[in-house]
PDB file of N, CA and C in Angstrom:
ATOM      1  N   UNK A   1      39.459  78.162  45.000  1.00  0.00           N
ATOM      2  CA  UNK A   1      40.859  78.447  45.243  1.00  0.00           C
ATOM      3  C   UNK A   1      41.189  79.816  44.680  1.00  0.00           C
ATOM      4  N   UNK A   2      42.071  80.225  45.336  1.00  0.00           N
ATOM      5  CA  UNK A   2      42.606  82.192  44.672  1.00  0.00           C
ATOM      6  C   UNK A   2      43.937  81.584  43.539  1.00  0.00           C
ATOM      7  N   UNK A   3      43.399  82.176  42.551  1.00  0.00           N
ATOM      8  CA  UNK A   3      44.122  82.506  41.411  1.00  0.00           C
ATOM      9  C   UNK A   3      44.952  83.461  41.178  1.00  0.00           C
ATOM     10  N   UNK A   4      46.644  83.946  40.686  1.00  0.00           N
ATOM     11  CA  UNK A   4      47.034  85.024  40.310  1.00  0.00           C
ATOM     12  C   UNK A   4      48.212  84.017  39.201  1.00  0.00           C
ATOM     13  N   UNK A   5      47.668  85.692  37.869  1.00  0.00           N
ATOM     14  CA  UNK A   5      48.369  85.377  37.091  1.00  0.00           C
ATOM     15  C   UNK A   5      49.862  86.778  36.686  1.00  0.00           C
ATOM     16  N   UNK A   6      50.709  86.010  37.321  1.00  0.00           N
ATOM     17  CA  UNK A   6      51.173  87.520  37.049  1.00  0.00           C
ATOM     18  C   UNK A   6      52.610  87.836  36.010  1.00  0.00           C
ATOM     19  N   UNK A   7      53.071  88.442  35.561  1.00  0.00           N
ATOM     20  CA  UNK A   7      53.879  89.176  34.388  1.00  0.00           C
ATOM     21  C   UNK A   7      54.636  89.975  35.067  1.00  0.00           C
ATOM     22  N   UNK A   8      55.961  90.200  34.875  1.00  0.00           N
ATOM     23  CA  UNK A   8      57.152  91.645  34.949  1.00  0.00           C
ATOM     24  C   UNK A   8      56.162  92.687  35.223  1.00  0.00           C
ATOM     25  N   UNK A   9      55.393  92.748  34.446  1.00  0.00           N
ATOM     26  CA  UNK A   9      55.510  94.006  34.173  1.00  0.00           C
ATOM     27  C   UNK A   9      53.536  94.250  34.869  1.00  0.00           C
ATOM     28  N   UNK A  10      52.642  93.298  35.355  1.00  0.00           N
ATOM     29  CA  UNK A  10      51.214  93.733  35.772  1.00  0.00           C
ATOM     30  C   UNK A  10      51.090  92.458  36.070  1.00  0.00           C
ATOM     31  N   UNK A  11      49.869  92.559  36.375  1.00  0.00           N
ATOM     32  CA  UNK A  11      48.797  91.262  37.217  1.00  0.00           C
ATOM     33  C   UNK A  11      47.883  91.223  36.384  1.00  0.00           C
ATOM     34  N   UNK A  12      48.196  89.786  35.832  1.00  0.00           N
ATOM     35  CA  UNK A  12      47.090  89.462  34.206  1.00  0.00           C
ATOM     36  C   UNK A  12      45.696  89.103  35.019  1.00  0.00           C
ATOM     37  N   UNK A  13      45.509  88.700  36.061  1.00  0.00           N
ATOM     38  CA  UNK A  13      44.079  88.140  36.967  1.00  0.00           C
ATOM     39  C   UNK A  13      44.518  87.732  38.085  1.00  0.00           C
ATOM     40  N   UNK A  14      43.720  88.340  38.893  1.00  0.00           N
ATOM     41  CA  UNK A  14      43.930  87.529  40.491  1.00  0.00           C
ATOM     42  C   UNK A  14      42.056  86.907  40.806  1.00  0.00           C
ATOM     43  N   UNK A  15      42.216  86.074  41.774  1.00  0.00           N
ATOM     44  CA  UNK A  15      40.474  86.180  41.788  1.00  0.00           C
ATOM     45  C   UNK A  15      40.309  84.419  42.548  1.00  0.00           C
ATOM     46  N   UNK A  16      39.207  84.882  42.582  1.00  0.00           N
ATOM     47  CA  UNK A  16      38.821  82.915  43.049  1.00  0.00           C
ATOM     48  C   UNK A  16      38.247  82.431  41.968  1.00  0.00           C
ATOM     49  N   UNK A  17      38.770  80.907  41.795  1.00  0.00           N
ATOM     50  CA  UNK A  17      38.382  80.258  40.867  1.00  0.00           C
ATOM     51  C   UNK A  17      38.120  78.656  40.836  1.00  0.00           C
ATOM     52  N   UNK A  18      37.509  78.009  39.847  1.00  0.00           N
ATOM     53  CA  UNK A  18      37.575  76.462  40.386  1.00  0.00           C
ATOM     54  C   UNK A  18      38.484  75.424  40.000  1.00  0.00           C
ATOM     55  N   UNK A  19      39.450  76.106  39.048  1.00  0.00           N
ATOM     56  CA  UNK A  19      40.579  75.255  38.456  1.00  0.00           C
ATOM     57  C   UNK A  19      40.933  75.805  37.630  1.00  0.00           C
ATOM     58  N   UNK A  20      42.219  75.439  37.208  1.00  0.00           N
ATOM     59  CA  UNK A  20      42.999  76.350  35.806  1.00  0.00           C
ATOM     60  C   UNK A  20      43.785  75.059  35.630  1.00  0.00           C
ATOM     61  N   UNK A  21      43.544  75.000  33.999  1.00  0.00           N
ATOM     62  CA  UNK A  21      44.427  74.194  33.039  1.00  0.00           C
ATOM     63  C   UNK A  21      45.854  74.326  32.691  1.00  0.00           C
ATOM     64  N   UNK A  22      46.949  74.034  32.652  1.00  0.00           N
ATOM     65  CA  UNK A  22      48.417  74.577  32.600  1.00  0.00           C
ATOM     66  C   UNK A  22      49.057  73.769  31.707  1.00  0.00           C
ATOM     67  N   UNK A  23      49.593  74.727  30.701  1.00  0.00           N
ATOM     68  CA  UNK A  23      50.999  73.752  29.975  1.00  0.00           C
ATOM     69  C   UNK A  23      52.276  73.356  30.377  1.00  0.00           C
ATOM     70  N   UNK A  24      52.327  72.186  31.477  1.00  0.00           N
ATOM     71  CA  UNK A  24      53.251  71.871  31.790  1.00  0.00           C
ATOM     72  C   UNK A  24      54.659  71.499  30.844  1.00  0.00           C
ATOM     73  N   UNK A  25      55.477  71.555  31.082  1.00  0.00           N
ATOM     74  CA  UNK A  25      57.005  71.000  29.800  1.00  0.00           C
ATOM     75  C   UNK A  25      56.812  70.143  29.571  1.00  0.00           C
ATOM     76  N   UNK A  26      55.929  68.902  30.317  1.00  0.00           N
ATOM     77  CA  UNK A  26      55.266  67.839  30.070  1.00  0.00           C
ATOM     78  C   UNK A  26      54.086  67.501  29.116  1.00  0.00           C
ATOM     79  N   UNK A  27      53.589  68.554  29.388  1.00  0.00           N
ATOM     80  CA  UNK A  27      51.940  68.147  29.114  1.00  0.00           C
ATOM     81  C   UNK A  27      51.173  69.073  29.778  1.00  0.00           C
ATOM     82  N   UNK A  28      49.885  69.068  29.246  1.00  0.00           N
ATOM     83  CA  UNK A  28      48.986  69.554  30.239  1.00  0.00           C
ATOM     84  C   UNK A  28      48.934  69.012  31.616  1.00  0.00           C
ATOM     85  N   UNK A  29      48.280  69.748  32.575  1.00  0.00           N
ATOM     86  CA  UNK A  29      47.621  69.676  33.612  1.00  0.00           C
ATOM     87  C   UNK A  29      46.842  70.172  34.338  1.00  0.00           C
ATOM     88  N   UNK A  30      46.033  70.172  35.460  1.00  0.00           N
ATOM     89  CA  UNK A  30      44.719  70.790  35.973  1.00  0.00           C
ATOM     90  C   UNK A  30      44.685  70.827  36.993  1.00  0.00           C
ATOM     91  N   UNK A  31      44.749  72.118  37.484  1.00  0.00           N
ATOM     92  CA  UNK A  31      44.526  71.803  39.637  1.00  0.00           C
ATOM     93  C   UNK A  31      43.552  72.553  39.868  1.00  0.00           C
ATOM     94  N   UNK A  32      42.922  72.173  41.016  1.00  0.00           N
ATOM     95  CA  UNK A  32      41.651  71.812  41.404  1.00  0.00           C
ATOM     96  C   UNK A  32      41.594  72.606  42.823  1.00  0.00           C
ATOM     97  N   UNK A  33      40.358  72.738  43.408  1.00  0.00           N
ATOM     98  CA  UNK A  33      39.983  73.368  44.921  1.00  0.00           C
ATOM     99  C   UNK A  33      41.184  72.144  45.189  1.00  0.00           C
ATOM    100  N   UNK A  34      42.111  72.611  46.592  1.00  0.00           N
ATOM    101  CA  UNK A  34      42.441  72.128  47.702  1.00  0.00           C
ATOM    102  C   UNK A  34      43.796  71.079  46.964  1.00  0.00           C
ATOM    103  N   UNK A  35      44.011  71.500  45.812  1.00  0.00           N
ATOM    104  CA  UNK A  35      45.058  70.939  45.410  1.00  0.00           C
ATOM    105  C   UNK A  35      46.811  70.447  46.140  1.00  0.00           C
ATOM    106  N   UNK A  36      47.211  69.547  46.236  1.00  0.00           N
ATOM    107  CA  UNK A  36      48.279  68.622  46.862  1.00  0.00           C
ATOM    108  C   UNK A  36      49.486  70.138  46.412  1.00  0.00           C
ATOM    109  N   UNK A  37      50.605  70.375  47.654  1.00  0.00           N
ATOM    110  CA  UNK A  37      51.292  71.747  46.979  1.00  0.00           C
ATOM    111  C   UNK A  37      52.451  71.468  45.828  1.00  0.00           C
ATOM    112  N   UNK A  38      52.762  71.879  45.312  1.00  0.00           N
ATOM    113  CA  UNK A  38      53.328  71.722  43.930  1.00  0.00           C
ATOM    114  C   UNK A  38      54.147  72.913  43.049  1.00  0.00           C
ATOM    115  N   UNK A  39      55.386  72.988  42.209  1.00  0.00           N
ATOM    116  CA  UNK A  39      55.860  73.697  41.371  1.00  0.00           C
ATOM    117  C   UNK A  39      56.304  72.732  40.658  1.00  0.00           C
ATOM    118  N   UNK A  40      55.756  73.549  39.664  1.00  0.00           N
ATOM    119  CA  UNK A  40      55.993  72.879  37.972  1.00  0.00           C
ATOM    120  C   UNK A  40      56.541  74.381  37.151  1.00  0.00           C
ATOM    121  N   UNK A  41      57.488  73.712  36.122  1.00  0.00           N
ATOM    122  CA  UNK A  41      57.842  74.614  35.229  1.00  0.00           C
ATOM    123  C   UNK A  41      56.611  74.494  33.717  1.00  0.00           C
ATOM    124  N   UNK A  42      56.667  75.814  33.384  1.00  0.00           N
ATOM    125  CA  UNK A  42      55.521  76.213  32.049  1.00  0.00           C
ATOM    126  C   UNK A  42      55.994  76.220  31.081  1.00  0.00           C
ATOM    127  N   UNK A  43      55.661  75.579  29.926  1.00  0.00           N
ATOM    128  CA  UNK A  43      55.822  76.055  28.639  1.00  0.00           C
ATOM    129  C   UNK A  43      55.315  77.030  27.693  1.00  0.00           C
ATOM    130  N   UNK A  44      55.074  77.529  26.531  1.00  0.00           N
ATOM    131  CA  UNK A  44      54.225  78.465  26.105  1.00  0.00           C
ATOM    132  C   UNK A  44      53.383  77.857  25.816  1.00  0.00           C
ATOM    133  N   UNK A  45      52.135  78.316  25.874  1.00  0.00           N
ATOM    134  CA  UNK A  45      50.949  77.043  25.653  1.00  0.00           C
ATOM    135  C   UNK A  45      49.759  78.397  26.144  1.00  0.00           C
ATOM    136  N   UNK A  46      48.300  77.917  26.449  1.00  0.00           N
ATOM    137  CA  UNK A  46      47.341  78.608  26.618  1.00  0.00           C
ATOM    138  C   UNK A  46      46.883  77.947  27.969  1.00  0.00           C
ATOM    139  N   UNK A  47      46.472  78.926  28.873  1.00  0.00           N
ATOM    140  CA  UNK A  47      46.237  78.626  30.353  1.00  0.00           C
ATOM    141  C   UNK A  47      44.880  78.877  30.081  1.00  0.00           C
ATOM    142  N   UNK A  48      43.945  78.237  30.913  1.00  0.00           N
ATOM    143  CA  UNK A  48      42.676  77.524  30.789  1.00  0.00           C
ATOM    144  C   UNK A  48      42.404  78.309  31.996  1.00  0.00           C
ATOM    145  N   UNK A  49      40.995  79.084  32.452  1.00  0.00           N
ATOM    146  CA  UNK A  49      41.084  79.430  34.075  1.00  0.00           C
ATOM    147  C   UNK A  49      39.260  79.071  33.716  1.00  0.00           C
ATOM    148  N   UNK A  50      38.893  77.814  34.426  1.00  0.00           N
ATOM    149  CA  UNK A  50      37.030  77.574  35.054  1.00  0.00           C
ATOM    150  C   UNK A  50      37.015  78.370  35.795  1.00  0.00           C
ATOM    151  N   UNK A  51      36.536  79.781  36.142  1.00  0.00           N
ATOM    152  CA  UNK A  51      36.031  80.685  36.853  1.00  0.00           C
ATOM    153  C   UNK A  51      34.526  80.215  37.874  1.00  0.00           C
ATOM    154  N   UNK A  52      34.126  78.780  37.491  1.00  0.00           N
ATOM    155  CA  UNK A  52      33.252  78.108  38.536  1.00  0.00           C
ATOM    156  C   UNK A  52      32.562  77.221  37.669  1.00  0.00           C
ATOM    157  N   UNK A  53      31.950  76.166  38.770  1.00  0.00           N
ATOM    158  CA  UNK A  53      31.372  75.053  37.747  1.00  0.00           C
ATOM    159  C   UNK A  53      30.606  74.986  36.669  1.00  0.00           C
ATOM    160  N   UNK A  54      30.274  76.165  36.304  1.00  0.00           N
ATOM    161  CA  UNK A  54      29.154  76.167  35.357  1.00  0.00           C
ATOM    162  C   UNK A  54      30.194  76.518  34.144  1.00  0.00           C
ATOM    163  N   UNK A  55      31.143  76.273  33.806  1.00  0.00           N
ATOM    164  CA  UNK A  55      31.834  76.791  32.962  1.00  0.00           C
ATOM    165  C   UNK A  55      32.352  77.668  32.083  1.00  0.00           C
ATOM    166  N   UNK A  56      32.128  78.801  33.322  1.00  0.00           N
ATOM    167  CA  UNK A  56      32.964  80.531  32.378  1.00  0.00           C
ATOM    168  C   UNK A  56      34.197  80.340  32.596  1.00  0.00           C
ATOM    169  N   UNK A  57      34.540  80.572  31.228  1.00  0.00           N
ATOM    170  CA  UNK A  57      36.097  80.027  31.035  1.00  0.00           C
ATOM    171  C   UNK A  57      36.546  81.870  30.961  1.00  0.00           C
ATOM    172  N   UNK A  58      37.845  81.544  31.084  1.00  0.00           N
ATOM    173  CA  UNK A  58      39.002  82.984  30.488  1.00  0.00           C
ATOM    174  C   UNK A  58      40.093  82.234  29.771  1.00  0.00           C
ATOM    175  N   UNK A  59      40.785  82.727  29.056  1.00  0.00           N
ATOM    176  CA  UNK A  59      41.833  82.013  28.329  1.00  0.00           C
ATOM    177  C   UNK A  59      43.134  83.031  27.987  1.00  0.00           C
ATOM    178  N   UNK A  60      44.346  82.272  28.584  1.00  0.00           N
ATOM    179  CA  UNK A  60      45.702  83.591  28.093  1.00  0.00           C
ATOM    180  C   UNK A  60      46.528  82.319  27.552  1.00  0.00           C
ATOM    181  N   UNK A  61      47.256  83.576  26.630  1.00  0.00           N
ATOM    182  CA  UNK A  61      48.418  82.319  26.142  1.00  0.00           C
ATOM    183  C   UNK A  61      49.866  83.430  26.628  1.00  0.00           C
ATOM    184  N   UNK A  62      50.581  82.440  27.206  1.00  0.00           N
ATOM    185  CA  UNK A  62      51.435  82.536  27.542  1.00  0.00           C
ATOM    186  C   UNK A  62      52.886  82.391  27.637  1.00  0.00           C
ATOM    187  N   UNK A  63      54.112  82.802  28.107  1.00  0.00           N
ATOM    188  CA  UNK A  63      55.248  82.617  27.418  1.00  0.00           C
ATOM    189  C   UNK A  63      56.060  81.426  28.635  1.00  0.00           C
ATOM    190  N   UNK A  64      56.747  81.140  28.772  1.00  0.00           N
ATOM    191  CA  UNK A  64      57.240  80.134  29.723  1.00  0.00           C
ATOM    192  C   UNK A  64      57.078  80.527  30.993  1.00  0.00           C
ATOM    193  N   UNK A  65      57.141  80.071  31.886  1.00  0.00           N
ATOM    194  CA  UNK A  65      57.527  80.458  33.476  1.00  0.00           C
ATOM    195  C   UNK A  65      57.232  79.305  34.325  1.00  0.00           C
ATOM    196  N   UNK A  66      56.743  79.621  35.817  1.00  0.00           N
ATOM    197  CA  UNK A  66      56.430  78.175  36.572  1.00  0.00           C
ATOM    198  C   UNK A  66      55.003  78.868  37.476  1.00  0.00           C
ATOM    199  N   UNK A  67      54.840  77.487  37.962  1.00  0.00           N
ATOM    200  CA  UNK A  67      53.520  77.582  38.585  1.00  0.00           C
ATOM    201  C   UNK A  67      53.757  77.666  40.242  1.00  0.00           C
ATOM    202  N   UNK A  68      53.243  77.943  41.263  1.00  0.00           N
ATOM    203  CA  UNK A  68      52.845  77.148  43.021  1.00  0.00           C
ATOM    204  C   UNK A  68      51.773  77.154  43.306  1.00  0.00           C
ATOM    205  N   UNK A  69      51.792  75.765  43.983  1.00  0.00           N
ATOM    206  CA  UNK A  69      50.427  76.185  44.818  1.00  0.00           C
ATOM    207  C   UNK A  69      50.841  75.451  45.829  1.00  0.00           C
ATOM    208  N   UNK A  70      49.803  76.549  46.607  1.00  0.00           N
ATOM    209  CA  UNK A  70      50.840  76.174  48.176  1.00  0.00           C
ATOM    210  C   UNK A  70      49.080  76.738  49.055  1.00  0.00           C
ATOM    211  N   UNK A  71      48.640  76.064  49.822  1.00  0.00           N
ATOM    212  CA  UNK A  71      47.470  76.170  50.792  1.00  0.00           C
ATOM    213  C   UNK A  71      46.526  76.997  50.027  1.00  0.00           C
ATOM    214  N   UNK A  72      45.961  76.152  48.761  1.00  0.00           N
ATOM    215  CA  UNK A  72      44.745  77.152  47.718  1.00  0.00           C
ATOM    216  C   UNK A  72      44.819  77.737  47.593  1.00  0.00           C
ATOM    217  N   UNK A  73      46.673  78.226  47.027  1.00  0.00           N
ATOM    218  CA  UNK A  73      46.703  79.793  46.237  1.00  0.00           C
ATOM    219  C   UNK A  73      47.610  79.193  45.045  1.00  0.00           C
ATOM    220  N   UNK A  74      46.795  79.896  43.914  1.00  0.00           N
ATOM    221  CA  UNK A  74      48.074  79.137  42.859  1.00  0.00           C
ATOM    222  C   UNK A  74      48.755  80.025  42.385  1.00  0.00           C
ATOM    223  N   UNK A  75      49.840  80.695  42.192  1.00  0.00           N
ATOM    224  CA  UNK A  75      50.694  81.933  41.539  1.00  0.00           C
ATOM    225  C   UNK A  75      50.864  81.326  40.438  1.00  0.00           C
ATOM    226  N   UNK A  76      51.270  81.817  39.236  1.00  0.00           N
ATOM    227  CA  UNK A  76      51.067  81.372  37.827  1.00  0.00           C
ATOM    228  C   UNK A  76      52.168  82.757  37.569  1.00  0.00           C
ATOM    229  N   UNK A  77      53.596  82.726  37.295  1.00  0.00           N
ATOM    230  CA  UNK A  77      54.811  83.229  37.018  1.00  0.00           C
ATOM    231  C   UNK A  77      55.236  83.300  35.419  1.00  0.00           C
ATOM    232  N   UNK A  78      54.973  84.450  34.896  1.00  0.00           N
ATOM    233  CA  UNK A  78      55.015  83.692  33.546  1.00  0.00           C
ATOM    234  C   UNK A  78      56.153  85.252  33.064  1.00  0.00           C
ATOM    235  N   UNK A  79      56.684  85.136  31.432  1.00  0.00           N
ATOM    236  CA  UNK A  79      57.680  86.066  31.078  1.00  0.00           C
ATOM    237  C   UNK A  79      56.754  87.006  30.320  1.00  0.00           C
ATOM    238  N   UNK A  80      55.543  86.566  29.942  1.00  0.00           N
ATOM    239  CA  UNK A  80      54.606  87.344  28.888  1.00  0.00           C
ATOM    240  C   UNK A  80      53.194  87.015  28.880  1.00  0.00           C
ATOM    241  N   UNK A  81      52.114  87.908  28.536  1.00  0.00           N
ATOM    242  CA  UNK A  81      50.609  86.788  28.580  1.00  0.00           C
ATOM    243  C   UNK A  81      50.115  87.780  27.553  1.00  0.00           C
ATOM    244  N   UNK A  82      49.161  87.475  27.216  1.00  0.00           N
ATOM    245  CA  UNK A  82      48.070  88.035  26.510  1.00  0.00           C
ATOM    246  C   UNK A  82      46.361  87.319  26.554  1.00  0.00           C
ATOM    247  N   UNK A  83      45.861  88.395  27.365  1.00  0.00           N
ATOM    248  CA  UNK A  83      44.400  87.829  27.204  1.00  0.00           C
ATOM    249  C   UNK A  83      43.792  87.151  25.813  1.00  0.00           C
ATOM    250  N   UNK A  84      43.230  85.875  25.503  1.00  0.00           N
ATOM    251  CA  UNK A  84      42.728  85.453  24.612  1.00  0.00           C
ATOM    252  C   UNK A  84      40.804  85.460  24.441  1.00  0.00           C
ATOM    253  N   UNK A  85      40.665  85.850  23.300  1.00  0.00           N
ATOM    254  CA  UNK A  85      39.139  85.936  23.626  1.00  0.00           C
ATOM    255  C   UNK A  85      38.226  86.766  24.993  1.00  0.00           C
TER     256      UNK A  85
END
């Protein structure tokens, strides 16, 4: 699935990927290739991105915003990020 993470102010990652972890206001959550379409609002928390099954991870922590995914694209809307590790 295509990934973008983006900020006011740049584009923290765009790219294909096999799932990204999200801090929902709820809780975590995880969407997947071919994921059901969906917006959820974000909390500050650390976004998880599996870059493919073998498990190369990337990691940002982030400030609130919301998520879509809409036909295996997920936009990831956030107020602030910072690459972690």
């Amino acid at each position: 699935m295509n990934l973008e993470i983006l900020t006011p102010e740049k584009k923290l990652f765009s790219g294909e990927v096999y799932g990204v972890q999200l801090p929902g206001i709820t809780g975590l959550f995880e969407v997947l290739d071919k994921h059901a379409p969906l917006v959820s609002a974000l909390k500050s928390g650390r976004v998880k991105v599996l870059k493919d099954k073998s498990n190369h991870l990337a990691y940002y922590e982030i400030q609130s915003g919301f998520v879509e995914v809409l036909g295996n694209k997920t936009t990831v809307l956030v107020e602030g990020a910072t690459t972690v590790g």
